[in-house]
Structures are given as structure tokens and as C-alpha cells.
C-alpha atoms as a PDB file:
ATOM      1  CA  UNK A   1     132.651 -31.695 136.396  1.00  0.00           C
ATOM      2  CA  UNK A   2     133.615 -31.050 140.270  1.00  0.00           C
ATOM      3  CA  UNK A   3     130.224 -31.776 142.314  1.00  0.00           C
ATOM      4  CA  UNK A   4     132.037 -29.928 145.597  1.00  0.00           C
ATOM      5  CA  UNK A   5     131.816 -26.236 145.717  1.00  0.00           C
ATOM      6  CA  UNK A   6     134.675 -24.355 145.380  1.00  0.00           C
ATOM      7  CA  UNK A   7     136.023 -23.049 148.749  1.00  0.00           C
ATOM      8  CA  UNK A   8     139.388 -22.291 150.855  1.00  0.00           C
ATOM      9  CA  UNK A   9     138.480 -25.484 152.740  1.00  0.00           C
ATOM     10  CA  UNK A  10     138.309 -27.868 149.683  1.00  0.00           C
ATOM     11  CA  UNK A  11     141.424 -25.981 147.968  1.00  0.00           C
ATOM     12  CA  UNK A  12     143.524 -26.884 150.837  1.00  0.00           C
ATOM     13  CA  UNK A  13     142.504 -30.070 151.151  1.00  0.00           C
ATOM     14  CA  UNK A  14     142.843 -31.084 147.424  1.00  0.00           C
ATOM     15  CA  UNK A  15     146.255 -29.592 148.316  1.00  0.00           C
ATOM     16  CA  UNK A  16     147.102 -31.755 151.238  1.00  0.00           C
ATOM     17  CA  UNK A  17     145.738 -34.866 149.376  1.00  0.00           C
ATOM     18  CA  UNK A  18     147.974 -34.190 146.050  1.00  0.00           C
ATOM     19  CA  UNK A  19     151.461 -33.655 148.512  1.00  0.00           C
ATOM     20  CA  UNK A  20     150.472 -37.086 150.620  1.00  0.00           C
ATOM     21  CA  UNK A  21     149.225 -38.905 147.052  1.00  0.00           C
ATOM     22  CA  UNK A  22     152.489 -38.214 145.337  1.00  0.00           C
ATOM     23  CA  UNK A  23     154.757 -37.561 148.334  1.00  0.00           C
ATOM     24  CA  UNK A  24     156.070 -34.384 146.804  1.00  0.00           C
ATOM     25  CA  UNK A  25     155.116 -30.566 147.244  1.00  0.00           C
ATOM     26  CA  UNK A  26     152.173 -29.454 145.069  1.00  0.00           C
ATOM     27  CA  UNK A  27     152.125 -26.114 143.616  1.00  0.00           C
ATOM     28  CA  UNK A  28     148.340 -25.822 143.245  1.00  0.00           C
ATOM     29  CA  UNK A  29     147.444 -22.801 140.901  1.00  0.00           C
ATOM     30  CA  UNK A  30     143.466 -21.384 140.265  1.00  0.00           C
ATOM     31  CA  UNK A  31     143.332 -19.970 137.000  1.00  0.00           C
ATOM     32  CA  UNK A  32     143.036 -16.551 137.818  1.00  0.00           C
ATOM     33  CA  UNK A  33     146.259 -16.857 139.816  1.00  0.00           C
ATOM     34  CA  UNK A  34     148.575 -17.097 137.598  1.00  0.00           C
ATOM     35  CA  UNK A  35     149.895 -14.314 135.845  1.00  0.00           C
ATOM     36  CA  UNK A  36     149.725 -13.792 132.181  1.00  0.00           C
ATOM     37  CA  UNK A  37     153.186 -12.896 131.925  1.00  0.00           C
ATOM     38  CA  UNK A  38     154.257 -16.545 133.619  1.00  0.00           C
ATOM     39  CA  UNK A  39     151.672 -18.610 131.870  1.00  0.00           C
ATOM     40  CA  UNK A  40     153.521 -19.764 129.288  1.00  0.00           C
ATOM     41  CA  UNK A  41     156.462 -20.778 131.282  1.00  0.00           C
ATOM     42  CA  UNK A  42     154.033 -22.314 133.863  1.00  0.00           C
ATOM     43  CA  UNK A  43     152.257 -24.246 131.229  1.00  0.00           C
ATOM     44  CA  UNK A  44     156.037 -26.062 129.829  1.00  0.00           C
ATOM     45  CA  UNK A  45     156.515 -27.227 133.164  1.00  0.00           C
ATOM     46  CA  UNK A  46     153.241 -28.252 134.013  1.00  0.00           C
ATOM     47  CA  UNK A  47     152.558 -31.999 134.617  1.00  0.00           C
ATOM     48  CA  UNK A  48     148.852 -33.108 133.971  1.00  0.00           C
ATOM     49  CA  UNK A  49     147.522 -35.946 135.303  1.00  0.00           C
END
């Protein structure tokens, strides 16, 4: 699926690309992040593209 490795580096810079892509702020989420308890409000809001 992703051929770079997954690092702080790439994270943030998938971040930075997204916000200047879409010109809007980017809440960028690991799985692991995101608390059970919020995942099913997270996952109504989410917007996959």
C-alpha cells in the first residue's frame, strides 16, 4: 500500500501537503490515536477521500 516508511518526518509532511492541497487545516489521526470512546463520533465526521 504506502512504499515510504512510516516516520515523524513523513507524518508531518503528509500533514503539510493535505493543509496546502486543500487549503484548510488537517486533523491527521494514526489509528492508535484515537480513542475508543471518540471513534464513533470521529468516524460521522470523517471525510474520506
Amino acid at each position: 500500500m504506502f512504499t515510504m516508511p512510516i516516520t515523524f518526518d513523513n507524518f508531518m509532511e503528509l500533514s503539510f501537503f493535505l493543509v496546502e492541497l486543500f487549503n484548510k487545516k488537517v486533523d491527521l489521526l494514526t489509528p492508535k490515536s484515537l480513542s475508543p470512546y471518540m471513534q464513533p463520533t470521529v468516524e460521522k465526521e470523517v471525510i474520506w477521500c
